[in-house]
Every structure is written in structure tokens, then in C-alpha cells.
Protein backbone atom coordinates (compact mmCIF):
# COMPACT_ATOMS: atom_id res chain seq x y z
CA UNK A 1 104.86 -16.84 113.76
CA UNK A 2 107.13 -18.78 116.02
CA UNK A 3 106.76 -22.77 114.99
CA UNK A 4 105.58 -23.46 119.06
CA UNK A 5 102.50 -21.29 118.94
CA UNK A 6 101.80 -21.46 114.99
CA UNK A 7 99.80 -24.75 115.05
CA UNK A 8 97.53 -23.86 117.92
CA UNK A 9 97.00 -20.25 116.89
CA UNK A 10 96.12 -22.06 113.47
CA UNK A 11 93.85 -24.38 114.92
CA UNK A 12 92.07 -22.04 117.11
CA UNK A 13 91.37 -20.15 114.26
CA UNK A 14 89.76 -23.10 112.35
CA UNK A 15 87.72 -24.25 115.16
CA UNK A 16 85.89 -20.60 116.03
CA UNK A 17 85.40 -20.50 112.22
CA UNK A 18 83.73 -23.71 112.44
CA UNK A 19 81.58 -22.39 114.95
CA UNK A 20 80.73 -19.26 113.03
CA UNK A 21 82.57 -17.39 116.36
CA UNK A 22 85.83 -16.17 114.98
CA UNK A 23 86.00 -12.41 116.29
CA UNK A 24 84.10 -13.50 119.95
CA UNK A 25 86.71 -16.52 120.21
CA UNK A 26 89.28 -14.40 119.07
CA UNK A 27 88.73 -11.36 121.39
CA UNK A 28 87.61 -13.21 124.38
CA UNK A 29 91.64 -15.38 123.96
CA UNK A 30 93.21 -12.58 123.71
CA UNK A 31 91.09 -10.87 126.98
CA UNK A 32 92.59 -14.40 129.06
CA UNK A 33 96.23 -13.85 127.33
CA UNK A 34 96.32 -10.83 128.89
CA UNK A 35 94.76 -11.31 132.00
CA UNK A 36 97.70 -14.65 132.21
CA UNK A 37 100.55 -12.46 130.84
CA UNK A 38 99.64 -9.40 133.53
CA UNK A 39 98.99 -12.34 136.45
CA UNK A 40 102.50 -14.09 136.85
CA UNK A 41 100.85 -16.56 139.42
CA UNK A 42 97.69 -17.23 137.14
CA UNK A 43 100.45 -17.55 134.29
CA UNK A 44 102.79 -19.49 136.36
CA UNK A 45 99.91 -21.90 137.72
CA UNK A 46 98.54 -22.37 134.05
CA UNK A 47 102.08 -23.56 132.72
CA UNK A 48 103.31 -25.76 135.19
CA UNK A 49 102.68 -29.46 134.03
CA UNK A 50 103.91 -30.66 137.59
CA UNK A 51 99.98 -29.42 138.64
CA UNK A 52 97.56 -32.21 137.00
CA UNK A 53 96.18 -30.93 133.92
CA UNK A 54 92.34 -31.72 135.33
CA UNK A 55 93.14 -29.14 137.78
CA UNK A 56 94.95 -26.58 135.51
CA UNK A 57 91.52 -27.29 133.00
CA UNK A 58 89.69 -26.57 136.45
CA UNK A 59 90.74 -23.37 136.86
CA UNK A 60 90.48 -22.06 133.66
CA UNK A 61 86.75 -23.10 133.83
CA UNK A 62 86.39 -21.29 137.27
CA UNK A 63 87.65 -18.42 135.67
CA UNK A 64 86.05 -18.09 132.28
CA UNK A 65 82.32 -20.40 132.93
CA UNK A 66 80.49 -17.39 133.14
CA UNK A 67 82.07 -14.75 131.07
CA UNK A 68 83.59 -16.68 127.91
CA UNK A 69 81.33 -18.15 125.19
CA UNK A 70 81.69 -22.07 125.40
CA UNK A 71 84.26 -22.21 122.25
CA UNK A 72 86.40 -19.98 123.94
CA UNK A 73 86.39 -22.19 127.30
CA UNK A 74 87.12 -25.23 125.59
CA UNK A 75 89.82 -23.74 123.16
CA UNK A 76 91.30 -22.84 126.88
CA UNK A 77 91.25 -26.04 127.81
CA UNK A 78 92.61 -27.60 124.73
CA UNK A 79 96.18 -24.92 124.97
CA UNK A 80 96.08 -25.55 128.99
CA UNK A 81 95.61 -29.37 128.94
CA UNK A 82 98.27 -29.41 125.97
CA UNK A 83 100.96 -27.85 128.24
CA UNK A 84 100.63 -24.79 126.60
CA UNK A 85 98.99 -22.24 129.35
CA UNK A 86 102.00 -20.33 129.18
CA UNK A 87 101.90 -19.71 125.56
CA UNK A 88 98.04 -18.22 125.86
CA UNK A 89 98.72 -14.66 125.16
CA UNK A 90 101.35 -15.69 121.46
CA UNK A 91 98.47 -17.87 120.74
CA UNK A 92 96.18 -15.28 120.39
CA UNK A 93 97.92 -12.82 119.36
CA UNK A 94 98.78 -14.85 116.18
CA UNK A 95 95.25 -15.80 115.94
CA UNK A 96 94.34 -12.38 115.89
CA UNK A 97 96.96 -12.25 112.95
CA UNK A 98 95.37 -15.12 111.28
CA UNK A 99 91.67 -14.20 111.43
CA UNK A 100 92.71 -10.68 110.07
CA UNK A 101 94.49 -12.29 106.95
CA UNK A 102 91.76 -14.69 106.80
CA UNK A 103 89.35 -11.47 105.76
CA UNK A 104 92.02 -10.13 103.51
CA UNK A 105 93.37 -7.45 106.02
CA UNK A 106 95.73 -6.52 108.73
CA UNK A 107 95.52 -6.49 112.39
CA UNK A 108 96.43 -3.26 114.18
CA UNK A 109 97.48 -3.13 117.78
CA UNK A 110 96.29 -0.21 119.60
CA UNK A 111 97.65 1.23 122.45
CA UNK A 112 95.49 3.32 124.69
CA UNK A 113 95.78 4.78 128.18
CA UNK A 114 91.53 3.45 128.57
CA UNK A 115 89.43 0.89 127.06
CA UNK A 116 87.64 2.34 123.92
CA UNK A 117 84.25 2.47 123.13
CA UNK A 118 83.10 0.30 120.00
CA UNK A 119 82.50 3.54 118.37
CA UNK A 120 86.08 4.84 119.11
CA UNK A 121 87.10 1.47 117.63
CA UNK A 122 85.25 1.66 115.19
CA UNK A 123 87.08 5.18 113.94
CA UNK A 124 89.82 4.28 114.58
CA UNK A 125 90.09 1.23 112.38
CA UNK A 126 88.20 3.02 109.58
CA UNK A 127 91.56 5.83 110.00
CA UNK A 128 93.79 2.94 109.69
CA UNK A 129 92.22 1.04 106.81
CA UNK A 130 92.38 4.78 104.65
CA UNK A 131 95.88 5.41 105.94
CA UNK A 132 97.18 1.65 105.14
CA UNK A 133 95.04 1.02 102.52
CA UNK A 134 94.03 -2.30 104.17
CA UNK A 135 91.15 -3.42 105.97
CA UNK A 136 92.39 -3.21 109.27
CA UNK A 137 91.07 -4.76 112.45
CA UNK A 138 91.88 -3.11 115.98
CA UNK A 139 93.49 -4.97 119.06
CA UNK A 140 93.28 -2.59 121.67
CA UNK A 141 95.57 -3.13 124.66
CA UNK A 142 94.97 -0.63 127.57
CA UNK A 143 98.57 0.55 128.56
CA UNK A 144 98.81 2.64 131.30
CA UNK A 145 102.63 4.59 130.03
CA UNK A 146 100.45 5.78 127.01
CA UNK A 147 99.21 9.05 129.42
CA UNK A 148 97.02 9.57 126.84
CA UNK A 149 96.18 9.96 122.56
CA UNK A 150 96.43 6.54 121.37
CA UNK A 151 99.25 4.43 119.66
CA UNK A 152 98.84 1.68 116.48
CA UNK A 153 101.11 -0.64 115.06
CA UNK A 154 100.15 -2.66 111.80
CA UNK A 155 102.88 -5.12 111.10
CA UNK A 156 106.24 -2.94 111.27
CA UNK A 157 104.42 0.28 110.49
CA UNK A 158 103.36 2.16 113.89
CA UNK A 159 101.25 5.03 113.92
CA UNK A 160 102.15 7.40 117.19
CA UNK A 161 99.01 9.77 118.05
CA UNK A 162 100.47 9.43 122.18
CA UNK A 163 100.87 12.41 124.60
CA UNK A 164 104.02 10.94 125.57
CA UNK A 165 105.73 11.15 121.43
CA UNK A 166 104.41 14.46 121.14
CA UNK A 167 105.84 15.67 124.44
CA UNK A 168 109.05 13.90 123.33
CA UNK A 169 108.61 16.09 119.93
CA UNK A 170 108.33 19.35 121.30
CA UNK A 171 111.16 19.10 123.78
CA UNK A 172 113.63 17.69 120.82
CA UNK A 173 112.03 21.01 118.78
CA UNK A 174 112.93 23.33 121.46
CA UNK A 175 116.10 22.05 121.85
């Protein structure tokens, strides 16, 4: 964990537990890091501290009011009024981290060319758990360059079930 996201990710983490809302808090962060990290503007806007934190705070609850439970919102607030909108998507990606470890497990980021179904997730962290020997808990991150299959990393092991790395393994065999 890098030392200017650790604290927040940490706290975020302590708060949704309080709240009995880890996983929702968790997954809905993670849904707004992504949505800043893909939306340089949105990312850009949510960063600057020259823009009055009020309005920065405003947006955010424009944004999230009517999708995002109301820990989420104000956990969104708290990193954006902290001058820390930029830093949304490392934030909860090492919250992610932390809740995992908090249930004695691993978090697995899964790449997939589509959103999967909860079913689909649910297989496919059951197949990771047996193959690391760890409970695991899926991240999945829709990627459009995966074509198709799906792709997991758990720490600095990755697990490559992609279209693409099996293309790439039939060429180098018929080389």
C-alpha cells in the first residue's frame, strides 16, 4: 500500500464495518474509482482543490444520491473534501485488499471482456479459493482487450483463462 492512500483505504474500511456495509461500501468505491479513473474530466474536476470543495462534495452527491448507499456517499465526500478525489480508484482498490484480509483471504482481480453474473462470480471465486487455497473474493473489472475467457490476478499470481493468451499460445506452438 502506498503511505498516501493507506490511511483512507484503512479508514474506509473501518467505517463500512461500523456500519455493518463492508462489501456494498466496498463495491459501490470501487464502481466510482472506476467510473473517475475511465472519466479524465470527472477525475480531473474531483482533484482539483482550486474548485471549492462544497462544490467538488456537490458533484459527487449529484452523481451517486440515488445509486450509492448513504455510507458510500459520505465516504466520497470525506476522500473528495480531503483533496483526495484523485486518489478514489487506489483507495478502493486497497480497501478491497483490506476487507479481503480482514476475512482471512485474498482479493482476486478479474478481468473480463462483460460484466458477470453473481453466479459466474460466484464460480469463479469458488475456482480460485481451490486453486489458491485461500478464500478468495472477486473484483471484476470489465476490460474490453480481454476479447473474451476471463483473466485473475491474486497478489503476484495471475491466472490467464483469455482468448487473447491462448491465441498468443498457439501461434508461439506453431511456430
Amino acid at each position: 500500500m502506498s503511505e498516501r492512500t493507506e490511511g483512507y483505504a484503512g479508514a474506509v474500511v473501518a467505517i463500512a464495518q461500523a456500519e455493518d456495509q463492508l462489501d456494498r461500501v466496498t463495491d459501490e468505491l470501487s464502481a466510482v474509482g472506476r467510473a473517475a479513473a475511465a472519466n479524465e474530466d470527472l477525475r480531473r474536476v474531483l482533484a482539483d482543490r482550486s474548485v471549492p470543495a462544497s462544490r467538488r462534495i456537490g458533484i459527487v452527491e449529484d452523481l451517486l444520491a440515488a445509486q450509492a448507499s448513504p455510507v458510500t456517499l459520505n465516504v466520497v465526500a470525506l476522500l473528495v473534501g480531503a483533496g483526495r478525489g484523485g486518489d478514489i480508484d487506489a483507495v478502493a482498490a486497497e480497501a478491497l485488499e483490506l476487507a479481503a484480509a480482514s476475512r482471512g483471504g485474498a482479493l482476486a482481480e478479474v478481468r473480463s471482456a462483460v460484466a458477470l453474473t453473481d453466479e459466474q462470480i460466484a464460480r469463479v471465486s469458488e475456482a480460485l479459493s481451490q486453486a489458491s487455497g485461500r478464500n478468495v473474493t472477486v473484483h471484476v473489472v470489465v476490460d474490453p482487450e480481454i476479447i473474451g475467457g476471463l483473466s485473475a490476478q491474486i497478489g503476484d499470481t495471475v491466472f490467464d483463462g483469455s482468448v487473447r493468451t491462448r491465441l498468443d499460445q498457439m501461434k508461439e506452438r506453431l511456430s
